[in-house]
Protein backbone atom coordinates (compact mmCIF):
# COMPACT_ATOMS: atom_id res chain seq x y z
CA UNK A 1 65.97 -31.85 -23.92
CA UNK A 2 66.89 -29.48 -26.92
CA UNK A 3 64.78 -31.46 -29.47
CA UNK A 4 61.81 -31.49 -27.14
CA UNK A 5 61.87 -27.79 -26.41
CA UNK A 6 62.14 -27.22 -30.30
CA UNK A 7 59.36 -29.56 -31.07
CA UNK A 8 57.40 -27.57 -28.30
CA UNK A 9 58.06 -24.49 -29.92
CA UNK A 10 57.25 -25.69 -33.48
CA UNK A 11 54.11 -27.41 -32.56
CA UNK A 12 52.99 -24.13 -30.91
CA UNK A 13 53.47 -22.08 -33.39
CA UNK A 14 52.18 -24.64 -36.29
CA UNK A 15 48.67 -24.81 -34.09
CA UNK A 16 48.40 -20.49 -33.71
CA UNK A 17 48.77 -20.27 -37.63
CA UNK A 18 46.47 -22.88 -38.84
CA UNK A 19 43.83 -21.90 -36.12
CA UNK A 20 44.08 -18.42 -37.22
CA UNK A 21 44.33 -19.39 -41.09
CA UNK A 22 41.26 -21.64 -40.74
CA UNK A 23 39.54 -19.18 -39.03
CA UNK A 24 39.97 -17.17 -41.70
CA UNK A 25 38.22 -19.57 -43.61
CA UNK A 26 35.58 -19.82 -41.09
CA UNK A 27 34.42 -16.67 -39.96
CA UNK A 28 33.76 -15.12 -43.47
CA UNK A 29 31.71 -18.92 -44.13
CA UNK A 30 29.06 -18.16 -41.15
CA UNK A 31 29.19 -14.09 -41.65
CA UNK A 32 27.40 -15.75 -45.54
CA UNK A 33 25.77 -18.02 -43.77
CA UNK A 34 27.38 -21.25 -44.93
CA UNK A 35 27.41 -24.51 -42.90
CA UNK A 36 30.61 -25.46 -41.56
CA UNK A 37 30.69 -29.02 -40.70
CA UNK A 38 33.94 -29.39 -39.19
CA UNK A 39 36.60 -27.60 -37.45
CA UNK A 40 39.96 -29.19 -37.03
CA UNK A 41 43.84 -28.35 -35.33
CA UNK A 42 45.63 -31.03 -37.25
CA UNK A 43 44.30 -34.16 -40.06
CA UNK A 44 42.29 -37.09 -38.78
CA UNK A 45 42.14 -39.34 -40.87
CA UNK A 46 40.78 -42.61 -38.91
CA UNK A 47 40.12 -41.48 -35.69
CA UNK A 48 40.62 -37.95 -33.57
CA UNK A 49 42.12 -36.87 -30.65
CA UNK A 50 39.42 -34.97 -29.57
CA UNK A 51 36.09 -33.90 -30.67
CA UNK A 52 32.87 -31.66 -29.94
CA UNK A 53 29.79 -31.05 -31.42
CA UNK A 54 28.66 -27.25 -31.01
CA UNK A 55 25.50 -26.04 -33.07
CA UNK A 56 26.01 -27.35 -36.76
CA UNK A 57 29.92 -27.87 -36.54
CA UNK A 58 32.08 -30.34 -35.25
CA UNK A 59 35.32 -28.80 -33.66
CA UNK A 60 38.07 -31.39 -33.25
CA UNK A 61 42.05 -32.36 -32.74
CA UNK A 62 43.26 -34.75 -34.96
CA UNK A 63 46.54 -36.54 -34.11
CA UNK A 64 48.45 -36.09 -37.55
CA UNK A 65 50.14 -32.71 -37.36
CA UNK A 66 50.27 -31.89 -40.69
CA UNK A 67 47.94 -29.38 -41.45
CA UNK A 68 44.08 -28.74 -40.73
CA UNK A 69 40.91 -27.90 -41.80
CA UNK A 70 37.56 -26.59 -41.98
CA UNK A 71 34.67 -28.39 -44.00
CA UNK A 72 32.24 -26.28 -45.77
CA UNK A 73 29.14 -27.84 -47.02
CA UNK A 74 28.95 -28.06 -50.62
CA UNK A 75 32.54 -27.35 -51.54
CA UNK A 76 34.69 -30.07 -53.34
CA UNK A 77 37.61 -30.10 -51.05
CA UNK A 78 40.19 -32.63 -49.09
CA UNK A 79 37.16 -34.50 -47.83
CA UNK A 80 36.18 -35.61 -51.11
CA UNK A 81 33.13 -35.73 -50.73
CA UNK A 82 31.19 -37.14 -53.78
CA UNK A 83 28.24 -38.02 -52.07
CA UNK A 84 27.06 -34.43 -50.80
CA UNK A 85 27.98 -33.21 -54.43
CA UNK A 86 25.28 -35.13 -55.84
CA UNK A 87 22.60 -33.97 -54.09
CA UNK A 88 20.67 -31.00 -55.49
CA UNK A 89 22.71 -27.63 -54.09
CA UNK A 90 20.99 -26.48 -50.61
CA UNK A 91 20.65 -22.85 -49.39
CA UNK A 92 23.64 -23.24 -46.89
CA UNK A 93 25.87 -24.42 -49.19
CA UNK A 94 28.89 -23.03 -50.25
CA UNK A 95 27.90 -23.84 -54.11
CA UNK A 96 24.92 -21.91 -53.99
CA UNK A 97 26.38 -18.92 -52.68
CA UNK A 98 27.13 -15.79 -55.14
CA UNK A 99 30.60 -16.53 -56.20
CA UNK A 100 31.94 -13.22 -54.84
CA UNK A 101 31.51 -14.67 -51.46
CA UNK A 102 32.73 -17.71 -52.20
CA UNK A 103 36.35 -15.98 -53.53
CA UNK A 104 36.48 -13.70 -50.08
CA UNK A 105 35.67 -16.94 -48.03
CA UNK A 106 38.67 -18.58 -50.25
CA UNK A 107 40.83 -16.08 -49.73
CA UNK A 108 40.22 -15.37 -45.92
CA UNK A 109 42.52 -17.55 -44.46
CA UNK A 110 46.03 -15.97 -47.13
CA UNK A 111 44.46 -12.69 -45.70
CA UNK A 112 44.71 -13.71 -41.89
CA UNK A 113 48.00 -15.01 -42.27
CA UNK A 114 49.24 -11.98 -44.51
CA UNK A 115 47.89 -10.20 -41.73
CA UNK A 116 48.94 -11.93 -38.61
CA UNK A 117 52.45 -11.55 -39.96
CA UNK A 118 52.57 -7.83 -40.29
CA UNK A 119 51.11 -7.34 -36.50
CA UNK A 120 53.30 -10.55 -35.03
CA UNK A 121 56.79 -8.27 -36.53
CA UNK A 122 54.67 -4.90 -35.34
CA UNK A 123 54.63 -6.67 -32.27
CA UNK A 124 58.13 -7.83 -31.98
CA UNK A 125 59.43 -3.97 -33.13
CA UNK A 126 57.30 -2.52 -30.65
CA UNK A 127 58.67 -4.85 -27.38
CA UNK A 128 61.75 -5.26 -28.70
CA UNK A 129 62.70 -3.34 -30.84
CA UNK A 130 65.36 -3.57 -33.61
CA UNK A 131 69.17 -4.35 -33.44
CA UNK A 132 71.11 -4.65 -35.95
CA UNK A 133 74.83 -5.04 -35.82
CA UNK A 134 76.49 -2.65 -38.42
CA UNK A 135 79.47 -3.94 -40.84
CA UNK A 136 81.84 -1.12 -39.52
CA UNK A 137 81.70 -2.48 -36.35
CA UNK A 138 83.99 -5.67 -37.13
CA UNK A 139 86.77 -3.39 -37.63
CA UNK A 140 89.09 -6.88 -37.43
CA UNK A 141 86.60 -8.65 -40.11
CA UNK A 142 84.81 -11.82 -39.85
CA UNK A 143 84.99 -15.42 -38.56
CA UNK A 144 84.51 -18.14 -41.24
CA UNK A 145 82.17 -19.93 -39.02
CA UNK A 146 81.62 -22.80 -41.56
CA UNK A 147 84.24 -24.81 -43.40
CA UNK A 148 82.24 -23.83 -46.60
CA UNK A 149 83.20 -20.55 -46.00
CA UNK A 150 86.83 -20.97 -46.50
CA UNK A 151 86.07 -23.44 -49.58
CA UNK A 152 84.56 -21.13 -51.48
CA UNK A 153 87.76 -18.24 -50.71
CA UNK A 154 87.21 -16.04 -47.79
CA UNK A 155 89.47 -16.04 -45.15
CA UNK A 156 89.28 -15.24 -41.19
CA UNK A 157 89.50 -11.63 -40.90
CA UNK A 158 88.20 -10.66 -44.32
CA UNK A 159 86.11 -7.45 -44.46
CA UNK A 160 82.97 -8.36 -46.41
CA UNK A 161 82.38 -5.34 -48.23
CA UNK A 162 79.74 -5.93 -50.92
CA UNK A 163 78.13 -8.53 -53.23
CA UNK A 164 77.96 -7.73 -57.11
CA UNK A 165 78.39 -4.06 -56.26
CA UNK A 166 75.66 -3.53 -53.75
CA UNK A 167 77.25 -2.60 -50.55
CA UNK A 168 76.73 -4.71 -47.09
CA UNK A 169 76.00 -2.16 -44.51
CA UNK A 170 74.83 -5.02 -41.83
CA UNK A 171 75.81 -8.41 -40.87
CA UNK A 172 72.38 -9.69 -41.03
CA UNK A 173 72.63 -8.96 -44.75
CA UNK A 174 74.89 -11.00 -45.74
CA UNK A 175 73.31 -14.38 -46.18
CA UNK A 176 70.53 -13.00 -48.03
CA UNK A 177 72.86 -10.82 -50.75
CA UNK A 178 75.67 -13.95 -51.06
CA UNK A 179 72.36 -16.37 -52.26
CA UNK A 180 71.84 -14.41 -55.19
CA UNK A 181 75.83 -13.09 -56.02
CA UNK A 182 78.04 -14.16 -58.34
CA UNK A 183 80.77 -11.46 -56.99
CA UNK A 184 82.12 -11.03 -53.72
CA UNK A 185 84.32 -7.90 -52.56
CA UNK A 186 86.50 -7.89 -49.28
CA UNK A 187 89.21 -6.45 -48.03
CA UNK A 188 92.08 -8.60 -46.53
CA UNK A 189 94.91 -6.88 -45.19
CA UNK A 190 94.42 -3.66 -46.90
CA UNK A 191 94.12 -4.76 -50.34
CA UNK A 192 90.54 -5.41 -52.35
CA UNK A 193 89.65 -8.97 -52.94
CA UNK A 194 87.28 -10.14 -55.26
CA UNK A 195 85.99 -14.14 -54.44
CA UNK A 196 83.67 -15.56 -57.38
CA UNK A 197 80.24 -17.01 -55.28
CA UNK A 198 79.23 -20.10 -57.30
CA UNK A 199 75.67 -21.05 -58.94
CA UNK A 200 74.85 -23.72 -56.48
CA UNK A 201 75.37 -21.59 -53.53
CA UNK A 202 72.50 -22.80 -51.96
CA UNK A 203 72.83 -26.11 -52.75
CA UNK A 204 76.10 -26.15 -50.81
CA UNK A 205 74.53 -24.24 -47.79
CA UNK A 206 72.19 -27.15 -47.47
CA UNK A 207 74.85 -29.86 -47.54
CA UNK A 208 77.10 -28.42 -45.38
CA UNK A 209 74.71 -28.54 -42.12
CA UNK A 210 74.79 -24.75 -41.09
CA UNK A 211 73.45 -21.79 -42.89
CA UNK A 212 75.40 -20.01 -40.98
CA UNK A 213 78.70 -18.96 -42.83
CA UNK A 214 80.41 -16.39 -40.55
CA UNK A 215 80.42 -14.43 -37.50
CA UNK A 216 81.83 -11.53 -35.95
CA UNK A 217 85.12 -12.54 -34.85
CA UNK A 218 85.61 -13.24 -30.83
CA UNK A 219 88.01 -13.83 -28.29
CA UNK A 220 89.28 -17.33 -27.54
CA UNK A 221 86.86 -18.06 -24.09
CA UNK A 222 87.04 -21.38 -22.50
CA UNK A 223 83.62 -22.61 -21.88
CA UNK A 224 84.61 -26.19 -20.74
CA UNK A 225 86.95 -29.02 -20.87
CA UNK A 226 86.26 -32.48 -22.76
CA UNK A 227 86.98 -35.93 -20.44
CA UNK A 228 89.64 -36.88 -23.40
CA UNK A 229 90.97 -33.43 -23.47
CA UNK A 230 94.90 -34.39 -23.25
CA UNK A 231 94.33 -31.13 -21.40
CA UNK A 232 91.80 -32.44 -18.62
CA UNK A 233 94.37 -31.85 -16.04
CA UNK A 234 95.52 -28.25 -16.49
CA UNK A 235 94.67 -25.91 -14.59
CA UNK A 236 92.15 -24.47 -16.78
CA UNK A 237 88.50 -23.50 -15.58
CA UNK A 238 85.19 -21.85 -17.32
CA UNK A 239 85.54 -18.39 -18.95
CA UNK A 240 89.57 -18.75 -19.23
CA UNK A 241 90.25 -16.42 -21.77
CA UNK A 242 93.41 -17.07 -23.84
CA UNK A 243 95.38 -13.96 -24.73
CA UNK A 244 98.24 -15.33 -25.64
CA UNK A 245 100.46 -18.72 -27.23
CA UNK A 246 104.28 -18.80 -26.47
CA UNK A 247 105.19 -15.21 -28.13
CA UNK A 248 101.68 -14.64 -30.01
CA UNK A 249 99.51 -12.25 -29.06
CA UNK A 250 95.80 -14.27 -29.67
CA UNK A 251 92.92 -11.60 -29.98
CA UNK A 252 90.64 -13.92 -31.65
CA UNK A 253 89.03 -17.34 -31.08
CA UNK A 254 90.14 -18.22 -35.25
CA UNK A 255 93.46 -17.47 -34.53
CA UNK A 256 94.30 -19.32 -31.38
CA UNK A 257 92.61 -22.13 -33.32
CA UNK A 258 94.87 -21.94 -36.22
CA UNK A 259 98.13 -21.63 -33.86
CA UNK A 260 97.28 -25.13 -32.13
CA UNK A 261 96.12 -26.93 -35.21
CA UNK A 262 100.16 -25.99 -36.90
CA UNK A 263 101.73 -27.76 -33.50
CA UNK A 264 100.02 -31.41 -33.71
CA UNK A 265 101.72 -33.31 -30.95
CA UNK A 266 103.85 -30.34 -29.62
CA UNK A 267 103.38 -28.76 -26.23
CA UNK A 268 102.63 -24.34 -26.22
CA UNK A 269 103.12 -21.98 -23.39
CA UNK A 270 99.34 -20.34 -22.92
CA UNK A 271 98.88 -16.98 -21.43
CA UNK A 272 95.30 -16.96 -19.72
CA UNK A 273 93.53 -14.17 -18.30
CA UNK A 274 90.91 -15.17 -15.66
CA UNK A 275 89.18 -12.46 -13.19
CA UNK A 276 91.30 -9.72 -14.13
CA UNK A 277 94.54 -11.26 -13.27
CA UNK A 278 97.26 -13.36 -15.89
CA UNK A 279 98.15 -17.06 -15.66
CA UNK A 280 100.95 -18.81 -17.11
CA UNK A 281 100.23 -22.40 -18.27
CA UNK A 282 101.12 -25.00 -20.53
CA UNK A 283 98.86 -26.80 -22.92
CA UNK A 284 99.37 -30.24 -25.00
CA UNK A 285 97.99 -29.82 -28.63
CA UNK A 286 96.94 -33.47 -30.02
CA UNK A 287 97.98 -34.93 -32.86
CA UNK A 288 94.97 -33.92 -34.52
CA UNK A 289 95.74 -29.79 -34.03
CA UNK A 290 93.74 -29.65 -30.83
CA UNK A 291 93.56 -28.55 -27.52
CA UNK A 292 90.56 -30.46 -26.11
CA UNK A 293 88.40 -27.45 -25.07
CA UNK A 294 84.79 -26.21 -25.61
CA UNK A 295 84.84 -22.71 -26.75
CA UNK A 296 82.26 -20.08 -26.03
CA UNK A 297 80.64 -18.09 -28.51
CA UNK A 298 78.55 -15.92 -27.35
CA UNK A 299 75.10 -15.16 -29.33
CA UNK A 300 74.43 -11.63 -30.94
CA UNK A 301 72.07 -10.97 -27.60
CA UNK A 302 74.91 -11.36 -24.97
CA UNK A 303 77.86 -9.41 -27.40
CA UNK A 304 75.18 -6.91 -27.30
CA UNK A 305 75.24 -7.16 -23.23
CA UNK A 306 78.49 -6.65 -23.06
CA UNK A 307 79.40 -4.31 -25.21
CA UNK A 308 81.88 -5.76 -27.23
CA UNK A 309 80.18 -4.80 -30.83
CA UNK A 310 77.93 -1.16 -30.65
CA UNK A 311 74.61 -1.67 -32.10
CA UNK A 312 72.21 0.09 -34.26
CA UNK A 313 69.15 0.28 -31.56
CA UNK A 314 66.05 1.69 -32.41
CA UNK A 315 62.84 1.53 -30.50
CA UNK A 316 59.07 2.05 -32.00
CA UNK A 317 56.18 3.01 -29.80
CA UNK A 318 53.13 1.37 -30.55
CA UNK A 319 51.69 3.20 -33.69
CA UNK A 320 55.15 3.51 -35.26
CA UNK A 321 55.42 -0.45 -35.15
CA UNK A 322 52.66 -0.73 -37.07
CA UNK A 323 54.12 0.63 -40.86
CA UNK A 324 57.43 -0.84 -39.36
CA UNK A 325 56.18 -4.08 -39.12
CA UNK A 326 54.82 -3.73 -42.63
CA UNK A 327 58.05 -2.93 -43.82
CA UNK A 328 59.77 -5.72 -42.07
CA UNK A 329 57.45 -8.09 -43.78
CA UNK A 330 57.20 -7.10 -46.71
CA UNK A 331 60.96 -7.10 -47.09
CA UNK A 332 60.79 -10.66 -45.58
CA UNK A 333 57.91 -12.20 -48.06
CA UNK A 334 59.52 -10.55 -50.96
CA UNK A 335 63.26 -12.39 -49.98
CA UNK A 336 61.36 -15.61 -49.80
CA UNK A 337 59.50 -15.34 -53.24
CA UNK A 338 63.18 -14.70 -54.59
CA UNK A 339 64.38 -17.84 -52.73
CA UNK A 340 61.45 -19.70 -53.99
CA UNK A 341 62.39 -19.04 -57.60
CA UNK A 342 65.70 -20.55 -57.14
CA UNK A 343 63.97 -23.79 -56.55
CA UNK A 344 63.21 -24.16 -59.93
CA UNK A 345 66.35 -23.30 -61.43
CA UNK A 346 67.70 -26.99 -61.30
CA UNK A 347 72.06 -25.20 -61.73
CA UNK A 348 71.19 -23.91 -58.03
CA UNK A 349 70.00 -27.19 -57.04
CA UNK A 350 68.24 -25.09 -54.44
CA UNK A 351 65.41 -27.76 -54.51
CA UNK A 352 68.32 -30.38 -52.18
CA UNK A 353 67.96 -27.66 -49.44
CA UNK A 354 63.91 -27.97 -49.24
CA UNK A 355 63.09 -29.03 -45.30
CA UNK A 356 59.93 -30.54 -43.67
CA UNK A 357 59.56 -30.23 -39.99
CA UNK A 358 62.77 -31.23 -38.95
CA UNK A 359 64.38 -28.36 -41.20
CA UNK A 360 61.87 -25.92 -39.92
CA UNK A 361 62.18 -27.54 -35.63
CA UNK A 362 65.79 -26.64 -36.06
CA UNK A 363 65.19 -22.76 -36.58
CA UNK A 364 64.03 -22.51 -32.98
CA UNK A 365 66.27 -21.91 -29.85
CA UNK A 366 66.96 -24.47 -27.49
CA UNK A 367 65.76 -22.38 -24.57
CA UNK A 368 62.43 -20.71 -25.19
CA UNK A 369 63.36 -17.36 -26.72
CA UNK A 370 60.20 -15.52 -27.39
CA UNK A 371 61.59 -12.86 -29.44
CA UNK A 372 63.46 -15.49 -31.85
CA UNK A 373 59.99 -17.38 -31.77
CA UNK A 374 57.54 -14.92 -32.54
CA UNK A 375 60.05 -13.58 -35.30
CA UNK A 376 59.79 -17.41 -37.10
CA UNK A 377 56.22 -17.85 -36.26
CA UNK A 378 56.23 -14.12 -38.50
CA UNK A 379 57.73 -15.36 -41.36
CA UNK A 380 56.08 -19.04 -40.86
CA UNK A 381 52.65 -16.87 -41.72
CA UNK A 382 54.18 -15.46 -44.70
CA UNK A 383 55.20 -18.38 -45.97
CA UNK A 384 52.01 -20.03 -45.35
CA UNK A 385 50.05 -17.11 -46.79
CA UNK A 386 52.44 -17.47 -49.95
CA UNK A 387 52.12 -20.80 -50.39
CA UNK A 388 48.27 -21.79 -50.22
CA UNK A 389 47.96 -18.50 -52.50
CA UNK A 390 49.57 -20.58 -55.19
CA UNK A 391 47.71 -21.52 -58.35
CA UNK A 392 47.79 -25.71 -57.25
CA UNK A 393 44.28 -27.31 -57.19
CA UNK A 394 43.87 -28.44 -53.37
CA UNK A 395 45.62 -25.07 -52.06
CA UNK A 396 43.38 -21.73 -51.47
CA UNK A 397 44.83 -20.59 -54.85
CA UNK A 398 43.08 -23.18 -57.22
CA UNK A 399 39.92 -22.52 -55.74
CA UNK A 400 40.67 -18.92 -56.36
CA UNK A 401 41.41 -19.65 -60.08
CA UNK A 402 38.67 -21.55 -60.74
CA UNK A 403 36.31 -18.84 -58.72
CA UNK A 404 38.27 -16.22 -61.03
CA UNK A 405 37.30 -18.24 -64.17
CA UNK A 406 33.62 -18.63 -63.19
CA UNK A 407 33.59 -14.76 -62.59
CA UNK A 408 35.15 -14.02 -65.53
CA UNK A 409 33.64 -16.18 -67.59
CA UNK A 410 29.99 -16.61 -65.83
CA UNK A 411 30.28 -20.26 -66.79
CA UNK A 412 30.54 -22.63 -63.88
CA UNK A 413 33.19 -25.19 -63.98
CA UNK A 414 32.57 -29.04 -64.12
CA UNK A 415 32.15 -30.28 -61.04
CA UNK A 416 34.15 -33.26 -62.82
CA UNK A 417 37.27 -31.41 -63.53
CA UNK A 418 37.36 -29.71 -59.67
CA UNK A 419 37.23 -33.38 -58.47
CA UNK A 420 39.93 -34.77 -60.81
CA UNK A 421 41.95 -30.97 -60.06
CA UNK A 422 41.45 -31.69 -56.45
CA UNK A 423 42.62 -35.04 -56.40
CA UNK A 424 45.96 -34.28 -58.65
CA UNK A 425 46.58 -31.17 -56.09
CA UNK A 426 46.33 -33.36 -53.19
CA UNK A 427 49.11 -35.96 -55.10
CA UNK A 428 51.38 -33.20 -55.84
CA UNK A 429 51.62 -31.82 -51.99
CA UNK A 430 51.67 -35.11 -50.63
CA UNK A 431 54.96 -35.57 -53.24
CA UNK A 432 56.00 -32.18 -52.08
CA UNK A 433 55.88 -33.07 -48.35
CA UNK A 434 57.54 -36.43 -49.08
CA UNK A 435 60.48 -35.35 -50.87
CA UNK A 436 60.76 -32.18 -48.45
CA UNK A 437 60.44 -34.29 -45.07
CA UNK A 438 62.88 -37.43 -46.94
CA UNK A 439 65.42 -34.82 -47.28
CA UNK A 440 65.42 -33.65 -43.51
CA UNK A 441 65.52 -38.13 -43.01
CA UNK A 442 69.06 -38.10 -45.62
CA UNK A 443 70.40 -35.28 -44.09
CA UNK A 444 70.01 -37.13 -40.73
CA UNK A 445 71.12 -40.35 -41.53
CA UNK A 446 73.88 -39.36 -44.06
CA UNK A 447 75.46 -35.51 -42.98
């Protein structure tokens, strides 16, 4: 049920920014007065899902959910369309149109989805408004929620304190300064440490499964018991918290963990607290250093509920939300164009994290979560916007330089070289999207 209400959530948001970035496209085409043939959610190549003929354009579904399109008369595009090209330029076409309109009808759809990010985190600010949970809050450190995280040095209860000298003031930060580090400060048990963050960073974020390398440390909560638990007949029920093992106090889910997994095979006396009252048991650890029990961990939302961490609120009315939300994405376009360039620094091997669909399915919740959504469906527009922007013939940004050239230049380009550009663009993102979607199949199969 999880996968289908992710792929739910990522088709939904897919179809709202390439209607919108299309449209972008389209509206500015008729406003000229330039024939749009065709209007489609999704490629079709063979046959469509749906179609309908209004006026001069065809607007259709196609079933392969990679993209989509609009076809503009007289414009060497993913249609290919050799046939038209010959034909002596008519006064609806987008060829014979002055070339300034051509550029603002090449750039509409970047500008939509430049847009439609800014209002989507306006949006989210203004219903929501912001929470962020502050660094001197975890006053007993961090988690290391991935094994990575110990790997590379830190330790359960480390104070993350900064990354090459620039302070970490929230936890939300941390991801996004430890990428680009080479220097890690914390404090464990009163003294500075200083953990060295290696080149490949990335590269090792992607292989170990989880971006995801700590979190704010929290008490050890039973959330269920597993059928082979050699504990499956204790009396032990849902939201059981454990407070204590033979003589050790246990404030912490880490450090209960680390307790069991030292007494393989051995039996501990547990100390549970349940409704307000304290229960003595005993627990079997297996030979393997466990105790056979789901743990909760409770999301950022319900610590926030239940005040065990206090938050940085802040609400926006309506107008504040607006430079806010420009802020917010800014900030957020500007961190991806940095995480972009590690891509092509091979020692990062950055380019082994790159995700199709899969990658980007497995950002949404599980349960429908319309904050969480319209945040990713935010910085899905950026990205998109960024990425057709890009100087590679087939994307919005080869037209553009070739548009620029003709402007600058006042010579028109060979309608030769836009084919051959065309067709090389389409090769290289059909590469791209291979190699990004084969690595979601490897991790799969392999991880």
């Amino acid at each position: 049920m999880d996968f289908w209400i992710k792929a739910a959530q990522l088709v939904t948001s897919l179809s709202i920014l390439i209607v919108l970035h299309e449209l972008g496209h389209f509206i500015p085409a008729r406003l000229f007065k330039t024939r749009v043939e065709k209007f489609y959610l999704f490629f079709n190549p063979w046959f469509e899902l749906f179609k309908i003929k209004k006026g001069e354009t065809e607007y259709g579904l196609g079933w392969l959910p990679l993209g989509g399109y609009v076809k503009i008369a007289g414009m060497i595009d993913e249609s290919m369309d050799k046939e038209q090209m010959a034909k002596p330029p008519q006064p609806w076409e987008f060829r014979s149109k002055p070339a300034w309109q051509r550029l603002i009808i090449m750039v509409g759809g970047v500008t939509v989805n430049l847009l439609l990010g800014i209002f989507i985190y306006a949006m989210v600010l203004f219903v929501w408004g912001e929470d962020r949970l502050p660094m001197s809050e975890l006053k007993d450190g961090v988690m290391c929620a991935n094994p990575l995280a110990e790997e590379l040095g830190f330790r359960h209860g480390d104070k993350i304190l900064a990354f090459d000298g620039t302070v970490v003031e929230y936890f939300d930060e941390i991801t996004a300064l430890m990428i680009y580090a080479k220097e890690a400060t914390v404090e464990r048990n009163g003294q500075l440490e200083k953990i060295s963050i290696p080149e490949n960073i990335v590269e090792q974020l992607g292989e170990s499964g989880s971006k995801t390398l700590f979190y704010p440390r929290v008490p050890f909560v039973v959330g269920a018991i597993a059928p082979d638990s050699p504990n499956s007949d204790v009396d032990l029920k849902a939201n059981d918290k454990l407070v204590m093992l033979d003589s050790t106090t246990i404030r912490y889910n880490d450090q209960g963990r680390a307790y069991v997994r030292e007494r393989k095979g051995s039996k501990v006396m547990a100390r549970i607290e349940r409704d307000g009252t304290l229960v003595n048991t005993e627990l079997t650890v297996s030979d393997s250093g466990l105790l056979g029990l789901e743990l909760v961990i409770p999301r950022m939302s319900e610590m926030k509920a239940a005040g065990t961490f206090k938050f940085d609120i802040k609400e926006y009315s309506f107008f504040a939300s607006f430079p806010a939300g420009l802020s917010k994405a800014w900030d957020r376009l500007t961190g991806y164009v940095q995480q972009f360039k590690l891509i092509f620094n091979p020692k990062t091997g950055a380019y082994k994290s790159l995700g199709g669909f899969a990658a980007i399915g497995s950002l949404f919740s599980s349960g429908w979560d319309w904050q969480w959504f319209w945040e990713l469906t935010a910085i899905l527009s950026l990205i998109l916007a960024f990425m057709n922007i890009l100087p590679i013939p087939a994307l919005d940004g080869g037209h553009v330089v070739f548009l620029l050239y003709e402007m600058v230049t006042g010579r028109i380009p060979n309608p030769k070289v836009l084919e051959k550009a065309q067709m090389v663009g389409m090769i290289l993102l059909l590469a791209l999207l291979l190699f990004a979607n084969g690595n979601d199949i490897y991790r799969f199969i392999f991880k």
